[in-house]
C-alpha atoms as a PDB file:
ATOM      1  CA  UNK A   1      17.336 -16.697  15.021  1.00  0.00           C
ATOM      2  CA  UNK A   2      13.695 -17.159  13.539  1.00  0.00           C
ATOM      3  CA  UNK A   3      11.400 -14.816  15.191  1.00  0.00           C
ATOM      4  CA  UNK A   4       7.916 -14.485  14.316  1.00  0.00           C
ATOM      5  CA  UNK A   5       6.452 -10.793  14.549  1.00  0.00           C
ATOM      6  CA  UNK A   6       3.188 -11.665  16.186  1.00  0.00           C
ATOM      7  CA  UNK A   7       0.158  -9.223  15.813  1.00  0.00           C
ATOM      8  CA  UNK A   8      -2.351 -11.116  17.209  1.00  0.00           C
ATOM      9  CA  UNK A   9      -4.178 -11.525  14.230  1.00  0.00           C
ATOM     10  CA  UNK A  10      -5.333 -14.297  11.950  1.00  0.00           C
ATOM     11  CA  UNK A  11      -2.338 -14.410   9.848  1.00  0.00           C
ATOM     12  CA  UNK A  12      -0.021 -14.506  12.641  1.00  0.00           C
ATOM     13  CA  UNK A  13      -1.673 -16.325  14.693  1.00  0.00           C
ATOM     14  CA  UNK A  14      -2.001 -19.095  11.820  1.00  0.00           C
ATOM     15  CA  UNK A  15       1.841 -19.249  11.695  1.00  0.00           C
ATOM     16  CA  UNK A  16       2.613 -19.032  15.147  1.00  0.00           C
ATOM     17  CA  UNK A  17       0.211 -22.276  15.424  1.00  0.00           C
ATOM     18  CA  UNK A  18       1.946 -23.987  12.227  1.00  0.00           C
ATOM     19  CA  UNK A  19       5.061 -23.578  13.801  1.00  0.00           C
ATOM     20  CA  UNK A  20       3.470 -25.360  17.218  1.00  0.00           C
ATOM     21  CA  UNK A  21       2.114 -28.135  14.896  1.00  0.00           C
ATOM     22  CA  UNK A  22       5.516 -28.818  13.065  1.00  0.00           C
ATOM     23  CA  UNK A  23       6.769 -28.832  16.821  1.00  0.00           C
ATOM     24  CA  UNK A  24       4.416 -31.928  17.490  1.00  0.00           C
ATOM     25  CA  UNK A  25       4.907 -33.719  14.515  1.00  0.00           C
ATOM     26  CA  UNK A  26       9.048 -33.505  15.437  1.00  0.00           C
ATOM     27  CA  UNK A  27       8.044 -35.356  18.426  1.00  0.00           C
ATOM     28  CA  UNK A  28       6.143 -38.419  17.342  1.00  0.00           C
ATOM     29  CA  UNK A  29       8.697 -38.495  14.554  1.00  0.00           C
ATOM     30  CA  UNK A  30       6.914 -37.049  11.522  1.00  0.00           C
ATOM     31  CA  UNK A  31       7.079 -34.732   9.103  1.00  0.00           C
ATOM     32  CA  UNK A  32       6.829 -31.082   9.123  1.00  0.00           C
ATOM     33  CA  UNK A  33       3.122 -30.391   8.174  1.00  0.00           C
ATOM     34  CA  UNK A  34       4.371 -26.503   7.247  1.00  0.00           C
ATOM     35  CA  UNK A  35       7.921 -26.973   5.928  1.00  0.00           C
ATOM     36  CA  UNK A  36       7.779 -22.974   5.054  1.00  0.00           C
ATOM     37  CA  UNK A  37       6.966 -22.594   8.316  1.00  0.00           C
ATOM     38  CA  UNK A  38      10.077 -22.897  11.218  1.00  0.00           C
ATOM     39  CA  UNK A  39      10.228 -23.613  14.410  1.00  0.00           C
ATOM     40  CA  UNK A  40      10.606 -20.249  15.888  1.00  0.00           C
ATOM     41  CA  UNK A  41      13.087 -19.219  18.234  1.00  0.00           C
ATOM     42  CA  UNK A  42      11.063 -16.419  19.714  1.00  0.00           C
ATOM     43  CA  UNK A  43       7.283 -15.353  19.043  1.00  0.00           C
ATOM     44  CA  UNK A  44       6.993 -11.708  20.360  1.00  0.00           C
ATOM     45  CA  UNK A  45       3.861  -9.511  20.807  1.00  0.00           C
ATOM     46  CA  UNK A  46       3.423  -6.142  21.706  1.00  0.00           C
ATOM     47  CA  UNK A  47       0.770  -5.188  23.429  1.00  0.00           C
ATOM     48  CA  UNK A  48       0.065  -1.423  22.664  1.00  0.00           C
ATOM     49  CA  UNK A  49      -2.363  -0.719  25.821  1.00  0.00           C
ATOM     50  CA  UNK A  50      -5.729  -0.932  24.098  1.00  0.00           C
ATOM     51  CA  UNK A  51      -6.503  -3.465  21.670  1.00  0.00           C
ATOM     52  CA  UNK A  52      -9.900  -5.046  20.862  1.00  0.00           C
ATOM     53  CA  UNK A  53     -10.783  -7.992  23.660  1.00  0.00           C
ATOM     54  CA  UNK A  54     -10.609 -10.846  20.954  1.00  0.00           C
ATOM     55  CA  UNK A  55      -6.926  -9.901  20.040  1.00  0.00           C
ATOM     56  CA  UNK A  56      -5.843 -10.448  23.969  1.00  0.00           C
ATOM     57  CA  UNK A  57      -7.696 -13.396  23.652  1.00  0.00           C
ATOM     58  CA  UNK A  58      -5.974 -14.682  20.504  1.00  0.00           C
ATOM     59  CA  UNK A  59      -2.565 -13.498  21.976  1.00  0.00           C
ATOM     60  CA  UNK A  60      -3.621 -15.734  25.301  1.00  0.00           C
ATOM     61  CA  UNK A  61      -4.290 -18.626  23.042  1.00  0.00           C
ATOM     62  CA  UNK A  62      -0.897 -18.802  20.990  1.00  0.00           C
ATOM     63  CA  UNK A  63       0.576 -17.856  24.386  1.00  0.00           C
ATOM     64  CA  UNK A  64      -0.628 -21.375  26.011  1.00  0.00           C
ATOM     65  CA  UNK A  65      -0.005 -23.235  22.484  1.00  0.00           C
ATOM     66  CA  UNK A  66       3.428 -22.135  22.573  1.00  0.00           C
ATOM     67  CA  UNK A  67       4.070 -22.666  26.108  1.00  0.00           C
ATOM     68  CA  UNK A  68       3.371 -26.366  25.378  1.00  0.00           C
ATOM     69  CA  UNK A  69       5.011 -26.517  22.410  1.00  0.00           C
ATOM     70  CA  UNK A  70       8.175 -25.316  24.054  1.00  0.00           C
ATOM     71  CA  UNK A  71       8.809 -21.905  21.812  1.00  0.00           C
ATOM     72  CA  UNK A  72       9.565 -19.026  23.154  1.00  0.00           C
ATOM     73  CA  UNK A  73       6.661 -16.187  23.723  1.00  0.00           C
ATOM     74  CA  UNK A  74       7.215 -12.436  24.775  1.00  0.00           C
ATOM     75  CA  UNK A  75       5.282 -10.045  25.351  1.00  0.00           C
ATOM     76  CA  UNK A  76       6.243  -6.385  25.156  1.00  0.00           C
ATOM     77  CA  UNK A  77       4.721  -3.072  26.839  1.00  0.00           C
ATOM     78  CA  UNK A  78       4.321  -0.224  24.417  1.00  0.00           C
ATOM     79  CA  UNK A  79       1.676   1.446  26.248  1.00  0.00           C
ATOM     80  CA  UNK A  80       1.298   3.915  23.222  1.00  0.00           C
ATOM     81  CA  UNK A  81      -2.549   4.654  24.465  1.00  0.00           C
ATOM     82  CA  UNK A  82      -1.443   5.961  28.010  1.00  0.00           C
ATOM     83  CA  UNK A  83       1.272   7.612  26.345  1.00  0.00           C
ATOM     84  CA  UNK A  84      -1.612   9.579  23.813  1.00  0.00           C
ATOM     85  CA  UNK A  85      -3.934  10.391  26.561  1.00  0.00           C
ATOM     86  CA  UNK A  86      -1.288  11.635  29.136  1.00  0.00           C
ATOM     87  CA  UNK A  87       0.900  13.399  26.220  1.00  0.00           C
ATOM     88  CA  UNK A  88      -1.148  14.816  23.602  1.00  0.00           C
ATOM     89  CA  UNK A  89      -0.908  18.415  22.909  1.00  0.00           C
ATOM     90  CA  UNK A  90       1.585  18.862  25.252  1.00  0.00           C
ATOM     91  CA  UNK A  91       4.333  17.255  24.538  1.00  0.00           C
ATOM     92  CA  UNK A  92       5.658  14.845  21.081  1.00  0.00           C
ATOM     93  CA  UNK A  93       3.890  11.465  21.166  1.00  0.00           C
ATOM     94  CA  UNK A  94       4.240   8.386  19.100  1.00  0.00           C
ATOM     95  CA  UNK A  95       3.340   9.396  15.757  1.00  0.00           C
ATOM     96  CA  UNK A  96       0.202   7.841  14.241  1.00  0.00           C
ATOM     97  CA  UNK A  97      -1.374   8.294  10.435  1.00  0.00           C
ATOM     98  CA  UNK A  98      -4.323   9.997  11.572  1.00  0.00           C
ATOM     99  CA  UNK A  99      -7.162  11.065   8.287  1.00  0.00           C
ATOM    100  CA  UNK A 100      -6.802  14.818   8.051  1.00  0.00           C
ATOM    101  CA  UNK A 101      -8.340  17.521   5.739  1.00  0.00           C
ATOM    102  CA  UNK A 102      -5.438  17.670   3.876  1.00  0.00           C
ATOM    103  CA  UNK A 103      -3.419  15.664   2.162  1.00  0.00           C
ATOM    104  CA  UNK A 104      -0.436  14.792   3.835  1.00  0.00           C
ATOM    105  CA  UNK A 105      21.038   5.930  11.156  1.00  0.00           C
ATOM    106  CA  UNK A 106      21.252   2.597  12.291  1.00  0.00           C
ATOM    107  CA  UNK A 107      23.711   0.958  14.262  1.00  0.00           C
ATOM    108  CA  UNK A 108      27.152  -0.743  13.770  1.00  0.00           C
ATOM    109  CA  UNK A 109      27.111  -4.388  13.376  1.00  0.00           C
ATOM    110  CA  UNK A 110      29.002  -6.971  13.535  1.00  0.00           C
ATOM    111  CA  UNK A 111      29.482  -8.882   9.921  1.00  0.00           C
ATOM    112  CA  UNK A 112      28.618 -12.322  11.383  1.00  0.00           C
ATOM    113  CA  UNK A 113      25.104 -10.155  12.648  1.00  0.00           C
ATOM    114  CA  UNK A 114      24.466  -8.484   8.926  1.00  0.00           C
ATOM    115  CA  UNK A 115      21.363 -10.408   7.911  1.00  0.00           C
ATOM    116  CA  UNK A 116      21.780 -13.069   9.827  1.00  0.00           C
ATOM    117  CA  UNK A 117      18.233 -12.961  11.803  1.00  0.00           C
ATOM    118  CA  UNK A 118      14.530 -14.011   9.966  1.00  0.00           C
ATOM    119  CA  UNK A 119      12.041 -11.837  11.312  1.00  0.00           C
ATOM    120  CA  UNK A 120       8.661 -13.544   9.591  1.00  0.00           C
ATOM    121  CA  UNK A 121       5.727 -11.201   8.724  1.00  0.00           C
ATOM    122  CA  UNK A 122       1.868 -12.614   8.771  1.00  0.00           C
ATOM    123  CA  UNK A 123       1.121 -11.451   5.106  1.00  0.00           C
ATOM    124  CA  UNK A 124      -1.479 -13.362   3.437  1.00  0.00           C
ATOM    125  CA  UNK A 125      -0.784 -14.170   0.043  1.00  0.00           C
ATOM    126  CA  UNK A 126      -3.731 -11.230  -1.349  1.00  0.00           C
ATOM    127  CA  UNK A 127      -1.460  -8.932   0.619  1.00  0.00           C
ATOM    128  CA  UNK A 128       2.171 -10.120  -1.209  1.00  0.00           C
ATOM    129  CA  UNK A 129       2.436  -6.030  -2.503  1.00  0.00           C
ATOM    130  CA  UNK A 130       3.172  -5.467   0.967  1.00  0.00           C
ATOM    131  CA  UNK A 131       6.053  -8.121   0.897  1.00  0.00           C
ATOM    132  CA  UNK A 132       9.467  -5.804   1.350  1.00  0.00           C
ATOM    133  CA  UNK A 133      13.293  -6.231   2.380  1.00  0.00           C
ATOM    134  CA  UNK A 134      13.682  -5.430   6.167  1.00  0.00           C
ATOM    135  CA  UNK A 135      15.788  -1.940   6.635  1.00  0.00           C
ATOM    136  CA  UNK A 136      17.048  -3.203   9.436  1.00  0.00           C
ATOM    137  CA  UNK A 137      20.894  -4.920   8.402  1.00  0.00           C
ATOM    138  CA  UNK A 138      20.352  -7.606  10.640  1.00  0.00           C
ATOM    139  CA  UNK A 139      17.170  -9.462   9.235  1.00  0.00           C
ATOM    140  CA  UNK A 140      15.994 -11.318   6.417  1.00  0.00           C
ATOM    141  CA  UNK A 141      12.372 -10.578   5.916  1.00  0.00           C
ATOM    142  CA  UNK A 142      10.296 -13.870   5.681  1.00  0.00           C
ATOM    143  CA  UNK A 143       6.389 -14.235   4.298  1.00  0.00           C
ATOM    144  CA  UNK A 144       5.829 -17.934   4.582  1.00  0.00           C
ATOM    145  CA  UNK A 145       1.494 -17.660   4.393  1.00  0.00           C
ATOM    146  CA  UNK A 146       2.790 -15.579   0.500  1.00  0.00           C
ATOM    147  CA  UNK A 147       4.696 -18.572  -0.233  1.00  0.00           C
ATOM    148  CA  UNK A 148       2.054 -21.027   0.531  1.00  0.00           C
ATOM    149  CA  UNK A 149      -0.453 -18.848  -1.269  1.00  0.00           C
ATOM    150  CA  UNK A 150      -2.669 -18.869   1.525  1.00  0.00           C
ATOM    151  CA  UNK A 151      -5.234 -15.852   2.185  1.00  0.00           C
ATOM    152  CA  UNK A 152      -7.112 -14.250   4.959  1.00  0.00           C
ATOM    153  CA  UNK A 153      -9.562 -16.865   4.717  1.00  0.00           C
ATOM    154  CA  UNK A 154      -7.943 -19.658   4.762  1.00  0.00           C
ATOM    155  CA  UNK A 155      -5.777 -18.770   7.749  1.00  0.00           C
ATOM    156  CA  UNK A 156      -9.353 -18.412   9.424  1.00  0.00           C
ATOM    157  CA  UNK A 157     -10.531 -21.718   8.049  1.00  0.00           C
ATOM    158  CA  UNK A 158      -7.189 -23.306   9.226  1.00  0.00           C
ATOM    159  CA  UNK A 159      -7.589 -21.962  12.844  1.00  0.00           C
ATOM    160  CA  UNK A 160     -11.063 -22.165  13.840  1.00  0.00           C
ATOM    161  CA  UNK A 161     -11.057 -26.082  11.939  1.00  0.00           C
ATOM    162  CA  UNK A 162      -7.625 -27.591  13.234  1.00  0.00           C
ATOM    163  CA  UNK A 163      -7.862 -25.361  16.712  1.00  0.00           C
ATOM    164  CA  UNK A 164     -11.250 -24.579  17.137  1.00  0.00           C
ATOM    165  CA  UNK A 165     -10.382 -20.732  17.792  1.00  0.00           C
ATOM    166  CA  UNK A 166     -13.289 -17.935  15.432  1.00  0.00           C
ATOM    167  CA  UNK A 167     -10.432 -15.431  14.627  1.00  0.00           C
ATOM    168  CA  UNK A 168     -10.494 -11.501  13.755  1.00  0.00           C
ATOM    169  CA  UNK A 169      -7.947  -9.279  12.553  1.00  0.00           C
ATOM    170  CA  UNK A 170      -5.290  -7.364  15.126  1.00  0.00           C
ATOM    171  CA  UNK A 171      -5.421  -3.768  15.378  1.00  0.00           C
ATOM    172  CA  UNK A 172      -5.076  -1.162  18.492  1.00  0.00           C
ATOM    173  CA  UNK A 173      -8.675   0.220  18.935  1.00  0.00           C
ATOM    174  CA  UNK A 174      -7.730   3.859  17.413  1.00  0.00           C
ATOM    175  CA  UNK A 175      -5.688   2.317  14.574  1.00  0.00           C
ATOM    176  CA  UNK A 176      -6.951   4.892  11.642  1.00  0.00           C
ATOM    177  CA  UNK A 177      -6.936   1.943   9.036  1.00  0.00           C
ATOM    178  CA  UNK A 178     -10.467   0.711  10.866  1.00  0.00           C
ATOM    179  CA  UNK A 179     -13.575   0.393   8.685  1.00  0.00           C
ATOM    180  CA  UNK A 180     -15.984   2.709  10.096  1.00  0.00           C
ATOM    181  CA  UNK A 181     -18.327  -0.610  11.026  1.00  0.00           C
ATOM    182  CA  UNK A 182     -15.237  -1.530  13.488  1.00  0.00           C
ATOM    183  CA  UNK A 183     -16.391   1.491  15.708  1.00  0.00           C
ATOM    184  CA  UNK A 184     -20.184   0.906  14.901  1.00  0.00           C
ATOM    185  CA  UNK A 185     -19.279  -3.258  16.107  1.00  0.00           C
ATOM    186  CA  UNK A 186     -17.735  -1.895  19.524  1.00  0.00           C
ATOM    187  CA  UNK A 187     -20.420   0.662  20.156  1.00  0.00           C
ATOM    188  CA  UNK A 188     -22.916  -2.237  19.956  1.00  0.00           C
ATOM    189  CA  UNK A 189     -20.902  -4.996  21.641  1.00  0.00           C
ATOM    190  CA  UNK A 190     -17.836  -3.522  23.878  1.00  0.00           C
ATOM    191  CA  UNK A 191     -19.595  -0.154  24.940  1.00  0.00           C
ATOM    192  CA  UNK A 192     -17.363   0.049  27.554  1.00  0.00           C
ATOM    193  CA  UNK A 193     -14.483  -0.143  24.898  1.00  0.00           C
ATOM    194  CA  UNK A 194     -16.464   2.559  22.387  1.00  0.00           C
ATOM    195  CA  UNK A 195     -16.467   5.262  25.821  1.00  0.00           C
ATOM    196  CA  UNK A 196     -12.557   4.799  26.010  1.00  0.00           C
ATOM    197  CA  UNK A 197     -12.281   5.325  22.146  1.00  0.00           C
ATOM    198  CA  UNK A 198     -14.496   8.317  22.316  1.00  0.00           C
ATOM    199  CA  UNK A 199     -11.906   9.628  24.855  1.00  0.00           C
ATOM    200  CA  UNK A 200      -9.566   9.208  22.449  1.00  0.00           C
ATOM    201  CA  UNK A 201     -11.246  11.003  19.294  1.00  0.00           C
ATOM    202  CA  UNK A 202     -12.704  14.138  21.623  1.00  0.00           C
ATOM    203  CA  UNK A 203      -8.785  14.323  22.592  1.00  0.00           C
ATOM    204  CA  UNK A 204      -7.886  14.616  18.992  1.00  0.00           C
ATOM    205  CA  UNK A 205     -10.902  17.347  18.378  1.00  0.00           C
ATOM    206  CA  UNK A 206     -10.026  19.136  21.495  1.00  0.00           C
ATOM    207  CA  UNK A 207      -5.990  19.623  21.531  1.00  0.00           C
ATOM    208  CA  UNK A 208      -3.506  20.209  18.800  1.00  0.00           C
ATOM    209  CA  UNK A 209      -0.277  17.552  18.729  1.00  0.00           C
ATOM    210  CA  UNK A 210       3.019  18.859  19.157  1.00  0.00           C
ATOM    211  CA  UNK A 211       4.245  19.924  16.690  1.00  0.00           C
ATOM    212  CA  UNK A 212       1.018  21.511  15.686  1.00  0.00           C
ATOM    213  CA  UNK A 213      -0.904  20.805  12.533  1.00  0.00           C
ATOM    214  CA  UNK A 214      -3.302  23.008  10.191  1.00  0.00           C
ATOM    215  CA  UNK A 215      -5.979  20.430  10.161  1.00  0.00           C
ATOM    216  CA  UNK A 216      -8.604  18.760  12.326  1.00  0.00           C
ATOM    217  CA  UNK A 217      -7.653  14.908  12.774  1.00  0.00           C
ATOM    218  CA  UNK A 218      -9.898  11.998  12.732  1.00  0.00           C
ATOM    219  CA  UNK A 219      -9.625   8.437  13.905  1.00  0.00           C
ATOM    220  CA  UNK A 220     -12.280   7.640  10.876  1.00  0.00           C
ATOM    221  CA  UNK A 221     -11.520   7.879   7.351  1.00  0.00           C
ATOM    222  CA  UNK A 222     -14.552   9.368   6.763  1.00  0.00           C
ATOM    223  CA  UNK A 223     -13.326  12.549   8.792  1.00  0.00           C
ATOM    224  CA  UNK A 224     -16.040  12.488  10.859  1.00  0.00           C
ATOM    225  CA  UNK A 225     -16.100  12.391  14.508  1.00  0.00           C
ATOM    226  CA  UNK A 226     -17.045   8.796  15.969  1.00  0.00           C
ATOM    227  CA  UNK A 227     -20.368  10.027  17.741  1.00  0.00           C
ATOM    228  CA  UNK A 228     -21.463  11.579  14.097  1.00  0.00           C
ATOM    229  CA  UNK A 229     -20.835   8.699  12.045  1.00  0.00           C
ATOM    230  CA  UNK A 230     -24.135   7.283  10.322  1.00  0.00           C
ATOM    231  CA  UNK A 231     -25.460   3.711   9.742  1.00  0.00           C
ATOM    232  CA  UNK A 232     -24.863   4.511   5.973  1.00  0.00           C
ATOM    233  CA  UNK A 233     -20.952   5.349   6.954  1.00  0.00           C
ATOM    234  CA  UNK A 234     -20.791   2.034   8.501  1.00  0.00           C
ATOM    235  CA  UNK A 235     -22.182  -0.302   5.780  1.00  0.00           C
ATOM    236  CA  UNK A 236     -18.493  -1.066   4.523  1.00  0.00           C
ATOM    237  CA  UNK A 237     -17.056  -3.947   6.721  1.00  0.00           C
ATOM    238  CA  UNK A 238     -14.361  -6.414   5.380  1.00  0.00           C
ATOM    239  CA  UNK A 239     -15.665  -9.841   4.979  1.00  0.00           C
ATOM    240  CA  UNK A 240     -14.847 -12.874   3.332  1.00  0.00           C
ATOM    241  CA  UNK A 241     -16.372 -15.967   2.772  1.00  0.00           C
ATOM    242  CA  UNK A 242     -16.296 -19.292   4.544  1.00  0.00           C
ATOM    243  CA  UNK A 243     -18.651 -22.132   4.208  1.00  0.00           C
ATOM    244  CA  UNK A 244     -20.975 -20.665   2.424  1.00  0.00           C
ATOM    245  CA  UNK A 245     -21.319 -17.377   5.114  1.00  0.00           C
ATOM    246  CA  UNK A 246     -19.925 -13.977   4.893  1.00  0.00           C
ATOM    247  CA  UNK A 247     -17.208 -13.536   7.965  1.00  0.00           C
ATOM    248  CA  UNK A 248     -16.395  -9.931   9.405  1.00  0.00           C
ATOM    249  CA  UNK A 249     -12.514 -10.212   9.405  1.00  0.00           C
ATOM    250  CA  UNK A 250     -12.610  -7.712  12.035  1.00  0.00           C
ATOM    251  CA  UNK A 251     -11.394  -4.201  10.535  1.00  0.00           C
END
């Protein structure tokens, strides 16, 4: 099988709408327009229980694009955020790289299963240091944007000119790898989202995780509660350029 790990994001989404393309130009008897690019047996997303708005909307895109293209979607409950909120300090929850003040066996296979799978990865091709073997025995890692030396930005350019979709990056609202003008952006534009994030950090400032830990945590790398971050802590969004304008990538 050729599954695509789909985040949501613009690199994903890019191949998961390559792949619907190639699917089109099969039918009126043409060429693949992404040969790196398959047809993918299965496009799965997991939905962790609290993403940004513009990532459900992305996933509801490629969701309809693939449903006419005939390939496979699934998504997958991981509700990791109820799981946090219900579970924290009392009990182990899903472990997450939260900034601190300090610094901080598989199963048998068959032989006909040992790396017999492609599970493709939306890496752009400025993030090909990230490019690894899969641990697990059954799949081939694939990077097809890394082999087409696309970046970020042209996987943006791609989808918003050929599919008229404006793209941001995929990550769950409390992900720790945020820019600090990702929580400044919601507070402004999703308050209602900001208030459910704020839950989260006054959970991390209130309780300890099990098992406990000698240091405050922090959703924001500048350890720094989200109600006490400054406009001078949030002057340090991603962008990139496109057409001559600087474009928020969304972290």
């Amino acid at each position: 099988m050729k599954i695509l790990s789909f985040g949501a994001g613009m690199q994903s989404t890019a191949l998961a709408l390559m792949s619907c393309e190639n699917v089109d130009a099969e039918r009126k008897g043409h060429e693949r327009p992404y040969p790196l690019v398959p047809v993918y047996d299965l496009v799965v997303f997991c939905d962790l229980g609290f993403e940004p708005p513009w990532v459900m909307q992305q996933a509801e895109f490629v969701h309809r694009a693939c449903d006419t293209a005939g390939i496979r979607y699934e998504m997958l409950d991981a509700p990791l955020h109820r799981d946090l909120m219900q579970n924290f300090g009392r009990r182990r929850t899903v472990s997450i790289p939260w900034w601190t003040l300090r610094d901080k066996k598989g199963q048998r296979l068959r032989d006909e299963d040992k790396k017999a799978h492609e599970m493709h990865m939306g890496f752009s091709f400025e993030e090909k240091q990230r490019c690894k073997d899969s641990p697990n025995p059954m799949f081939v890692n694939r990077f097809p944007l890394v082999d087409m030396e696309l970046t970020r930005a042209d996987n943006y350019a791609y989808i918003l000119d050929v599919w008229g979709l404006d793209t941001k990056a995929s990550a769950c609202c409390f992900c720790p790898f945020h820019r600090n003008y990702f929580f400044e952006n919601l507070k402004e534009h999703q308050p209602q989202t900001y208030a459910k994030l704020l839950e989260v950090d006054e959970l991390l400032r209130d309780k300890n995780p099990k098992p406990p830990m000698d240091s405050d945590l922090f959703i924001s790398r500048s350890r720094k509660r989200l109600a006490d971050l400054t406009p001078e802590d949030c002057c340090d969004a991603e962008c990139f350029e496109y057409h001559g304008k600087q474009i928020w990538n969304g972290f």
